[in-house]
Protein backbone atom coordinates (compact mmCIF):
# COMPACT_ATOMS: atom_id res chain seq x y z
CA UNK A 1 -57.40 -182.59 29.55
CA UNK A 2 -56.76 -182.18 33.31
CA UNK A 3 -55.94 -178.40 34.65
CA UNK A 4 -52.06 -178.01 35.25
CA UNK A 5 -50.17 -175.77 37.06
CA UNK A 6 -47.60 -173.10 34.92
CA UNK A 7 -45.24 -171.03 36.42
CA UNK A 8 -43.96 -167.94 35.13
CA UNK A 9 -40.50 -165.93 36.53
CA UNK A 10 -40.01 -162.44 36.35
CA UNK A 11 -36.63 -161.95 36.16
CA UNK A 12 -34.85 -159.13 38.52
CA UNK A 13 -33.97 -157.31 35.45
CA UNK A 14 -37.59 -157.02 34.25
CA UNK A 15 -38.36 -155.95 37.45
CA UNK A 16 -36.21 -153.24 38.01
CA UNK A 17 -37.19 -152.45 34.64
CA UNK A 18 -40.92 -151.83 35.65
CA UNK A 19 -42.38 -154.35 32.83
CA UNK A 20 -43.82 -156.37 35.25
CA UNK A 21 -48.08 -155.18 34.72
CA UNK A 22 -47.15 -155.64 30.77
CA UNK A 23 -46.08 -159.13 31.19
CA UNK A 24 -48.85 -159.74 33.60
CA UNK A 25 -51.50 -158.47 31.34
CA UNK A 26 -50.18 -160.74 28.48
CA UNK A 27 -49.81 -163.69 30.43
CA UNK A 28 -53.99 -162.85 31.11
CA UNK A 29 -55.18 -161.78 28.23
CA UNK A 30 -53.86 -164.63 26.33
CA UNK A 31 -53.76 -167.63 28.06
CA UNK A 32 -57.29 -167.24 29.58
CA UNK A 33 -55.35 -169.29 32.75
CA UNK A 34 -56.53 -168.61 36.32
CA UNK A 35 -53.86 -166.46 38.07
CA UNK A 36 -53.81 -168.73 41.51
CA UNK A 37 -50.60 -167.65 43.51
CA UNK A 38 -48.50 -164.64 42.84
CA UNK A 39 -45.01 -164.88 45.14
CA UNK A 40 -42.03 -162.67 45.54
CA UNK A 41 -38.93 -164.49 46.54
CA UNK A 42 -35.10 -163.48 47.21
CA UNK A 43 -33.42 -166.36 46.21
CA UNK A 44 -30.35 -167.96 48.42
CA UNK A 45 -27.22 -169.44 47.06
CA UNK A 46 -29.18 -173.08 47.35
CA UNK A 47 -32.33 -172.67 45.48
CA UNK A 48 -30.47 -170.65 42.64
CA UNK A 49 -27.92 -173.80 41.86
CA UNK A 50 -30.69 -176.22 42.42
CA UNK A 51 -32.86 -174.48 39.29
CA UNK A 52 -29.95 -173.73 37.37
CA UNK A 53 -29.14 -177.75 37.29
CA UNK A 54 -32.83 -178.24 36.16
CA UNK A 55 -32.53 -176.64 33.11
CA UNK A 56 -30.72 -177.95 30.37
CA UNK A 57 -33.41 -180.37 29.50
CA UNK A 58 -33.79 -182.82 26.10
CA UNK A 59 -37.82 -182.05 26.26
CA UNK A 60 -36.87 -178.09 25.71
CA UNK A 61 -37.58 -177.16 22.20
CA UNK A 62 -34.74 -174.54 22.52
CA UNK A 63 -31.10 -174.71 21.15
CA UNK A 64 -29.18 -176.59 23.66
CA UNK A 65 -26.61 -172.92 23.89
CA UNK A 66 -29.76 -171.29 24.66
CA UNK A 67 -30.94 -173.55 27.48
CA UNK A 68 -26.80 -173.57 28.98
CA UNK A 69 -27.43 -169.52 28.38
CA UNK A 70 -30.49 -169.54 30.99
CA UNK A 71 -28.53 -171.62 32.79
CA UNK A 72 -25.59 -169.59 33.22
CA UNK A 73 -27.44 -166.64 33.50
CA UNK A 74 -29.69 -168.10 36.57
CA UNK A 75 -26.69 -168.34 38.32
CA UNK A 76 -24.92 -164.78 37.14
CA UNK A 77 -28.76 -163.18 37.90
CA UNK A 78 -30.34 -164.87 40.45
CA UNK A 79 -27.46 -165.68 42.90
CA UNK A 80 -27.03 -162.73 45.95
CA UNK A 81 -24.72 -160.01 44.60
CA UNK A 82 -21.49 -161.46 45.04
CA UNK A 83 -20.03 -157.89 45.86
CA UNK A 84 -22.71 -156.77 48.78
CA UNK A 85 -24.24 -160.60 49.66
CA UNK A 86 -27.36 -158.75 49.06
CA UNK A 87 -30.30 -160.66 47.55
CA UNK A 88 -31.86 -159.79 44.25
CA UNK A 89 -35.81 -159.99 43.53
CA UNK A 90 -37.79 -162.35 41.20
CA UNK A 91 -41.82 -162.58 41.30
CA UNK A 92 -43.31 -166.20 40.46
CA UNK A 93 -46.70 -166.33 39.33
CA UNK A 94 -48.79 -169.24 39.37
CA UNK A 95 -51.34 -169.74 36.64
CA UNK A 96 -54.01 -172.81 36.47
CA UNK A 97 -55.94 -174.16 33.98
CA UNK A 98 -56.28 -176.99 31.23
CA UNK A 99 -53.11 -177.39 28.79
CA UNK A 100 -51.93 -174.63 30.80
CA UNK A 101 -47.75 -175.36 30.58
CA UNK A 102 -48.49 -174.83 26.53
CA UNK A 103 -50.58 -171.64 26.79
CA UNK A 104 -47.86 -170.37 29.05
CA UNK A 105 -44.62 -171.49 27.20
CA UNK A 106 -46.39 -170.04 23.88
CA UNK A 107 -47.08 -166.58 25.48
CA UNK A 108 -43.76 -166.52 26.72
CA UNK A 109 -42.18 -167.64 23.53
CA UNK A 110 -38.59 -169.79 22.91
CA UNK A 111 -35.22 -167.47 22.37
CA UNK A 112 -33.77 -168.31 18.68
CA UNK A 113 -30.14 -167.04 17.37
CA UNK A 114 -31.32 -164.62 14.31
CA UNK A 115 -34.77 -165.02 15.47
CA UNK A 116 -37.32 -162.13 13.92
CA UNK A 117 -39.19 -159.77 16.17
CA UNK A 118 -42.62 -161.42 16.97
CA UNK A 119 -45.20 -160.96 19.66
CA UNK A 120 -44.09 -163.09 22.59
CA UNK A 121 -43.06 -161.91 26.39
CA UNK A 122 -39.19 -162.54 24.87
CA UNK A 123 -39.45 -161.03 22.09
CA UNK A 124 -41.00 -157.76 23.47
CA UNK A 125 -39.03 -157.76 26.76
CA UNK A 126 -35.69 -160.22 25.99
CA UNK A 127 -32.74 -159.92 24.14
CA UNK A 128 -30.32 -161.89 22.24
CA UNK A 129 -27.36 -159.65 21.28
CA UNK A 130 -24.21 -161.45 19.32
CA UNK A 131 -21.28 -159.91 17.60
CA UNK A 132 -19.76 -159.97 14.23
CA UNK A 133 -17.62 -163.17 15.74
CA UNK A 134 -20.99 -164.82 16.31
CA UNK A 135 -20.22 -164.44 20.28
CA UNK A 136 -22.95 -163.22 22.76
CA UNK A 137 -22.36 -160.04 23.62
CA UNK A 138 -26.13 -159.23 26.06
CA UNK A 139 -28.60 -161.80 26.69
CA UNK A 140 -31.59 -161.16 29.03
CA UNK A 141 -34.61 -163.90 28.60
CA UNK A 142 -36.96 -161.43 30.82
CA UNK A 143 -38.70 -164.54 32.22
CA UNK A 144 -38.22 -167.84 32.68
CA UNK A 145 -40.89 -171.10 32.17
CA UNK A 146 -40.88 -174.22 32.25
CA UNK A 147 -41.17 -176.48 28.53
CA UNK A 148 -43.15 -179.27 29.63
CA UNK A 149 -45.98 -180.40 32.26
CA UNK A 150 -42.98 -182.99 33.83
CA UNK A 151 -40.49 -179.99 34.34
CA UNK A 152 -43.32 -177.32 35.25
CA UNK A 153 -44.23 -179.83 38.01
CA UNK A 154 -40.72 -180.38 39.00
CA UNK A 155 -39.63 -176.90 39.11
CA UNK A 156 -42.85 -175.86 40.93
CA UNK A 157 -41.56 -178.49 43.76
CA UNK A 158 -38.24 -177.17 44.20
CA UNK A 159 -39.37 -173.30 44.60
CA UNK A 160 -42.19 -174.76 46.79
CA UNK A 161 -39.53 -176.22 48.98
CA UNK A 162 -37.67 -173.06 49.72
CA UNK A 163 -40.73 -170.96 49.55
CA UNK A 164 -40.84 -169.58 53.24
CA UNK A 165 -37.16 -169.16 54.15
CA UNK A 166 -36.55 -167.37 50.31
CA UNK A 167 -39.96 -165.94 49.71
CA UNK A 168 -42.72 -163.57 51.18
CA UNK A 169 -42.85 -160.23 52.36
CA UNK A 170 -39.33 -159.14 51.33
CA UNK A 171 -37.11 -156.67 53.82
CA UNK A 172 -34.79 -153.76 52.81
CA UNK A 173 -35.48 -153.60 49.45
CA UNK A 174 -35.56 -150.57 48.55
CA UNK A 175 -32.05 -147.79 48.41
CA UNK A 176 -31.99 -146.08 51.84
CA UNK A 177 -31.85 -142.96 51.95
CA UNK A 178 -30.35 -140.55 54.95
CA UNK A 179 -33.03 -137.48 54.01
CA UNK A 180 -36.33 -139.32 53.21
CA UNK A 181 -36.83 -142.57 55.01
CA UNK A 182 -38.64 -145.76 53.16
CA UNK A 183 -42.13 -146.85 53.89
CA UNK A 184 -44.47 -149.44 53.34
CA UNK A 185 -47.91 -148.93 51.74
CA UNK A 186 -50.53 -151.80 50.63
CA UNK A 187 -52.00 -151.78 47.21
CA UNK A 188 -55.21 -154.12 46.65
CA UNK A 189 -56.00 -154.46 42.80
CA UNK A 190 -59.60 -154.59 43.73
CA UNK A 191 -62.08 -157.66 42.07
CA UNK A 192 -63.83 -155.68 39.23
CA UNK A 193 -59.99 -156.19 37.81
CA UNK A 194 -61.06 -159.79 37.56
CA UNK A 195 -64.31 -160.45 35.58
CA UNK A 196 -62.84 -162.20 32.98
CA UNK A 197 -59.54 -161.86 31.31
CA UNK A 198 -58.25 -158.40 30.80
CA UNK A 199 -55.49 -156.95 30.94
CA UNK A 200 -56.21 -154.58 33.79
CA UNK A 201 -54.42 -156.01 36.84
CA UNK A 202 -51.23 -155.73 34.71
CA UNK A 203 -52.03 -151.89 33.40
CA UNK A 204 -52.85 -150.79 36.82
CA UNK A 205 -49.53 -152.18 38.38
CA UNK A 206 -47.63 -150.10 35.13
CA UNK A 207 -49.56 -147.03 36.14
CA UNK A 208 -47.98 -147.20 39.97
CA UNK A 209 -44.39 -148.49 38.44
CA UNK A 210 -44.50 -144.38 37.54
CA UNK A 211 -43.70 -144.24 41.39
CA UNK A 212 -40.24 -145.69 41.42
CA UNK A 213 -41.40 -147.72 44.27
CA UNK A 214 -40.18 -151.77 44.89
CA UNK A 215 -42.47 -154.52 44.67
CA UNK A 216 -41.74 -156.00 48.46
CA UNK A 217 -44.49 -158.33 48.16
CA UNK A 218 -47.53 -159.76 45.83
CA UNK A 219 -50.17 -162.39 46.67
CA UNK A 220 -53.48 -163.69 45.03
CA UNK A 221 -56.19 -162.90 47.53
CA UNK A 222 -59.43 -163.95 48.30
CA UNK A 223 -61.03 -161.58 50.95
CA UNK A 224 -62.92 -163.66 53.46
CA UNK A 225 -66.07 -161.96 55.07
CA UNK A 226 -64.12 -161.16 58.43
CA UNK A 227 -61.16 -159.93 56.83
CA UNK A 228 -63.30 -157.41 54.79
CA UNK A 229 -65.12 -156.40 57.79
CA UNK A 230 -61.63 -155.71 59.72
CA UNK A 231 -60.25 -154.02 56.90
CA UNK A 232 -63.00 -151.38 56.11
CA UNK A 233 -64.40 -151.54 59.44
CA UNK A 234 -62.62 -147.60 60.06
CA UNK A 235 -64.76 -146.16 57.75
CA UNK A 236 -68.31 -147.27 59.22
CA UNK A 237 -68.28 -144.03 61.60
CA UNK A 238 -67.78 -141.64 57.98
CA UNK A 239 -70.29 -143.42 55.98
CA UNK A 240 -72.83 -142.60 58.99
CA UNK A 241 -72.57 -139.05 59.29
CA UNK A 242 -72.14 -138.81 55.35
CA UNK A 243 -75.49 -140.93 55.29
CA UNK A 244 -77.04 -138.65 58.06
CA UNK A 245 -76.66 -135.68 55.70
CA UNK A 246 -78.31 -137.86 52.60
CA UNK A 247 -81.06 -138.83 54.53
CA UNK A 248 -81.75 -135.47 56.24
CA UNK A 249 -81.25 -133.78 53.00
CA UNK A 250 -83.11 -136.59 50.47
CA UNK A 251 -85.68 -138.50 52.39
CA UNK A 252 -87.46 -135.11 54.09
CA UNK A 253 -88.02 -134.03 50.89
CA UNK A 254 -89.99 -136.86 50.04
CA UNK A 255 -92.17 -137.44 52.86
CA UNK A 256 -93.21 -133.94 52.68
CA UNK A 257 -94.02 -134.35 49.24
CA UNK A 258 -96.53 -137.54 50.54
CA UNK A 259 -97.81 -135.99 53.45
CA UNK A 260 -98.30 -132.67 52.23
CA UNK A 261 -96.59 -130.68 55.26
CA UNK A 262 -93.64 -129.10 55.69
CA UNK A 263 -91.45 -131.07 58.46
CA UNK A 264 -90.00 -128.87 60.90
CA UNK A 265 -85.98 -128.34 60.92
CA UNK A 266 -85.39 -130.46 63.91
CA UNK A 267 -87.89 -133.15 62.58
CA UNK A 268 -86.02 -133.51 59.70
CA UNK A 269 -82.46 -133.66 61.29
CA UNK A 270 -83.94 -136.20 63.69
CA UNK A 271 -85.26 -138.35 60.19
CA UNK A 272 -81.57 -138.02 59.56
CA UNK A 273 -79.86 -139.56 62.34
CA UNK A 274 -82.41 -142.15 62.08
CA UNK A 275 -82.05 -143.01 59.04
CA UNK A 276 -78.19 -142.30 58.30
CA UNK A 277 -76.72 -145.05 60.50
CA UNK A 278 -79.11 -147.79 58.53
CA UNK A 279 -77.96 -146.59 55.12
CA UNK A 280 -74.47 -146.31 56.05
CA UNK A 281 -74.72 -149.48 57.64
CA UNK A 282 -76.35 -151.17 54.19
CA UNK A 283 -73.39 -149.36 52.09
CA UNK A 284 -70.56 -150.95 54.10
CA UNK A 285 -72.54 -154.20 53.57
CA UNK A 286 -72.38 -153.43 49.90
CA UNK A 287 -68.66 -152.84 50.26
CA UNK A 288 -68.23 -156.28 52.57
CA UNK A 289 -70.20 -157.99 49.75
CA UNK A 290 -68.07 -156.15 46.59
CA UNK A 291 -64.93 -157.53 48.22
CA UNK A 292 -65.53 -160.54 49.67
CA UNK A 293 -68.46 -161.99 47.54
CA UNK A 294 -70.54 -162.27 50.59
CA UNK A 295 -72.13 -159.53 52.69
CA UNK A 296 -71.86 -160.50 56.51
CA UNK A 297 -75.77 -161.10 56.77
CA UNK A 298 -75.10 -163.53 53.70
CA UNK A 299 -73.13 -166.10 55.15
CA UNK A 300 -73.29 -168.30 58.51
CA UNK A 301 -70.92 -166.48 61.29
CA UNK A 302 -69.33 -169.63 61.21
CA UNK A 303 -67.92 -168.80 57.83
CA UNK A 304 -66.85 -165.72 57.50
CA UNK A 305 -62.99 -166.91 58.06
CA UNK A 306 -63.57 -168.54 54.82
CA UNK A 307 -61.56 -167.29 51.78
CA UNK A 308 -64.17 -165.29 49.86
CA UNK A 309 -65.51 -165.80 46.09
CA UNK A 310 -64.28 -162.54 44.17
CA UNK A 311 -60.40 -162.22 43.79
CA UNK A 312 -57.60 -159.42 44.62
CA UNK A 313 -54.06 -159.03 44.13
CA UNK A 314 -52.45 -157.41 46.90
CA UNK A 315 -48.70 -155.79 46.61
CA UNK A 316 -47.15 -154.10 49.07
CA UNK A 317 -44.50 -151.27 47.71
CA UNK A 318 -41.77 -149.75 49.80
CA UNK A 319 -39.25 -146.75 49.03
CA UNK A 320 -39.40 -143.07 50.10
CA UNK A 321 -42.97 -141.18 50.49
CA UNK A 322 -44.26 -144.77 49.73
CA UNK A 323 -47.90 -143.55 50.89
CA UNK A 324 -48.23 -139.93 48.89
CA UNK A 325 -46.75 -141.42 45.77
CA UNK A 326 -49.13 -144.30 45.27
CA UNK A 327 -52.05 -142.46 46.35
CA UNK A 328 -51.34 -139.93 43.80
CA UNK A 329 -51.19 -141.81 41.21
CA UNK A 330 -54.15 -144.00 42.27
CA UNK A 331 -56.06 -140.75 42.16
CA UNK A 332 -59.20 -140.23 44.65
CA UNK A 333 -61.67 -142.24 45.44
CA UNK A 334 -64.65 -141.08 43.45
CA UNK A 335 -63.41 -141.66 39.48
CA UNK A 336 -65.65 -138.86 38.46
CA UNK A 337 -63.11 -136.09 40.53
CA UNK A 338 -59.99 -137.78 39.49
CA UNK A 339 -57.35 -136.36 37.48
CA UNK A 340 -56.66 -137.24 34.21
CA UNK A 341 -53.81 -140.12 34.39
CA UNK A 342 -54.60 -141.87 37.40
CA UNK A 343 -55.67 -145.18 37.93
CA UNK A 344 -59.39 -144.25 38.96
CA UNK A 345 -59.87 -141.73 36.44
CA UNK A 346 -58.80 -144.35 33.70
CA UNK A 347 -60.02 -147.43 35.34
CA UNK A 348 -62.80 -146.01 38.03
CA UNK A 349 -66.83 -146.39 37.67
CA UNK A 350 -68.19 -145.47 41.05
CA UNK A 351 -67.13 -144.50 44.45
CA UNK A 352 -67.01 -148.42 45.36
CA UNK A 353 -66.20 -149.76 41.79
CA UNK A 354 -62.47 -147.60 41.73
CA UNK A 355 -59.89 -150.24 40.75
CA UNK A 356 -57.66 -150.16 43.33
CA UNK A 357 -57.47 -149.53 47.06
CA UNK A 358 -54.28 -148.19 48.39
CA UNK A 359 -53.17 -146.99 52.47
CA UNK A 360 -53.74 -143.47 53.15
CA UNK A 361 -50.93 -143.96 56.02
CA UNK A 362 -48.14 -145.75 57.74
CA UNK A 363 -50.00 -146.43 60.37
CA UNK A 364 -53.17 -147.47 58.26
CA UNK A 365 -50.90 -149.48 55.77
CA UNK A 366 -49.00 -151.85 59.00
CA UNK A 367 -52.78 -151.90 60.10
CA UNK A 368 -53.69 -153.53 56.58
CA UNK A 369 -50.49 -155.40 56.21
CA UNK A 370 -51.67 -157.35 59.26
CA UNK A 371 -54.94 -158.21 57.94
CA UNK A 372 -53.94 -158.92 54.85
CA UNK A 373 -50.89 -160.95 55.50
CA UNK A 374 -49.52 -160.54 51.79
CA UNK A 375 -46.37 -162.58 52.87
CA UNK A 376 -48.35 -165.85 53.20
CA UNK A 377 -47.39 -168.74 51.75
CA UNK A 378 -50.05 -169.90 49.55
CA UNK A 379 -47.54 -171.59 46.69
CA UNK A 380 -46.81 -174.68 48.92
CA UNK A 381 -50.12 -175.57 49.63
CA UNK A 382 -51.20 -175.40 46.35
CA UNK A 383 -47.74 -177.70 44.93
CA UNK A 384 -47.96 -179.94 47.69
């Protein structure tokens, strides 16, 4: 069977409920799909009616009240508040693979009146409340999918179509506030998330929903070579003089050792600042290559715009103290010194291995942002 494309919908109540790393993580673990695009949108008047007319569909398996229930509640849900015009949040993701609308829809799970408990995304994260009259009282489907490969690639079309003027790098998001001011901070779920399925990507983005922050923005990314070399080009200049001090410190010790002398003091801090630059120098290379799948020596110059072979997700949260709050609970950067319930103490293996990468400014996070470019549109090249 061919690969399709399956879309998943987190609805703005799951959101704002922080469940979106534990449906994430299921949609991963069991599916086995290939996460390809991850979008957030703000959906307009227009795209909201458009969907809602696409639902009610013969090829559903689901009670026809249930389909005219997502229906109704697209529109309730989806549309801009009707009291403030403001514009609520969904997140798409994009999974490929073979049989992949199935895998999807079967994660997900159908919505049944009198339905048991079970182990789907709905029944977990949905509900189906109806009163002693038999009249629904709550409903909330927590996501929404597509039944069929026909409808999946439909759908896909329509939220392609509207995917740059209701999609991207959302703005004003987040409650203002007149004593603390919002920012913006990136977060890159870093490639040793990505091995093979696991839920990881979805349990680190639970561990910084602790933060209270608002999900302004998620792509699928592929580092290219040149984008890695941008992005962690700041810290060539620390892993120098930190290599400077190895080198003086290690390497002295063992050329004494061979030669049988003792090197003089300003010998060895000379063998230092010889060596320090090349080591630091082969350690960002490490780091290029980690990221991007490719250190810069590795590829043809000519290439390094490419997209890269190891994949990210990147999110970019915004609300008050944006910066302090998701670096605190992303813990620092060597896993071995981090406190107990942060992402690199639970998730961490070495200095460069850490699970996540996250601003450690404003400044450094627009800086990032630009390189980045987590508002792209990669969903309508990949429909189209």
């Amino acid at each position: 069977m061919a690969d399709q494309l399956a879309y998943v919908i987190i609805t703005p109540h799951s959101l704002h409920k922080s469940r979106t790393g534990g449906i994430l993580a299921r949609l991963l673990t069991r599916t086995g799909l290939d996460l390809v695009v991850a979008r957030m949108f703000s959906p307009g008047g227009e795209l909201v009616s458009a969907y809602s007319e696409k639902i009610v569909s013969s090829a559903d398996p689901q009670d026809r009240r249930i389909q005219e229930l997502i229906r109704d509640y697209i529109l309730r849900n989806l549309s801009p508040d009707l009291r403030t015009g403001k514009r609520r949040r969904v997140m798409m993701l994009v999974f490929r693979g073979e049989d992949a609308v199935r895998k999807v829809r079967t994660v997900v799970g159908n919505i049944r009146f009198g339905q048991p408990g079970g182990e789907t995304i709905r029944d977990t994260y949905g509900d189906l409340v109806v009163d002693d009259s038999g009249r629904v009282s709550y409903f909330e489907p927590a996501v929404l999918a597509a039944p069929n490969a026909e409808e999946a690639t439909d759908k896909l079309k329509l939220w392609a179509k509207f995917s740059d003027s209701d999609g991207g790098l959302l703005e004003n998001i987040a409650p203002v506030s007149e004593s603390v001011p919002n920012q913006r901070t990136l977060v890159l779920i870093k490639p040793d998330n990505f091995r093979f399925p696991t839920g990881r990507p979805g349990n680190v983005i639970d561990f910084f929903s602790r933060t209270g922050l608002f999900i302004a923005a998620i792509q699928v990314h592929r580092m290219s070579v040149a984008e890695a070399m941008e992005f962690y080009g700041p810290v060539i200049p620390t892993l120098h003089r930190h290599y400077t001090g190895v080198a003086e410190t290690k390497a002295s010790p063992l050329i004494e050792k061979e030669l049988g002398c003792v090197l003089p003091e300003n010998v060895r801090k000379s063998l230092g600042e010889l060596l320090g630059p090349i080591a630091g120098d082969n350690q960002f290379n490490n780091l290029v290559r980690f990221m991007a799948g490719h250190a810069p020596h590795e590829l043809e110059k000519s290439r390094h715009g490419e997209p890269g072979t190891e994949k990210c997700i990147a999110l970019v949260y915004e609300g008050p103290e944006a910066v302090r709050k998701i670096r605190e609970v992303l813990g620092p950067t060597d896993p071995s010194k981090a406190p107990t319930g942060t992402i690199r103490r639970e998730f961490g293996q070495t200095v460069m291995i850490n699970a996540a990468h996250a601003s450690d400014s404003s400044d450094n996070a627009e800086r990032e942002i630009a390189i980045i470019k987590p508002g792209a549109n990669r969903l309508k090249a990949l429909v189209a």
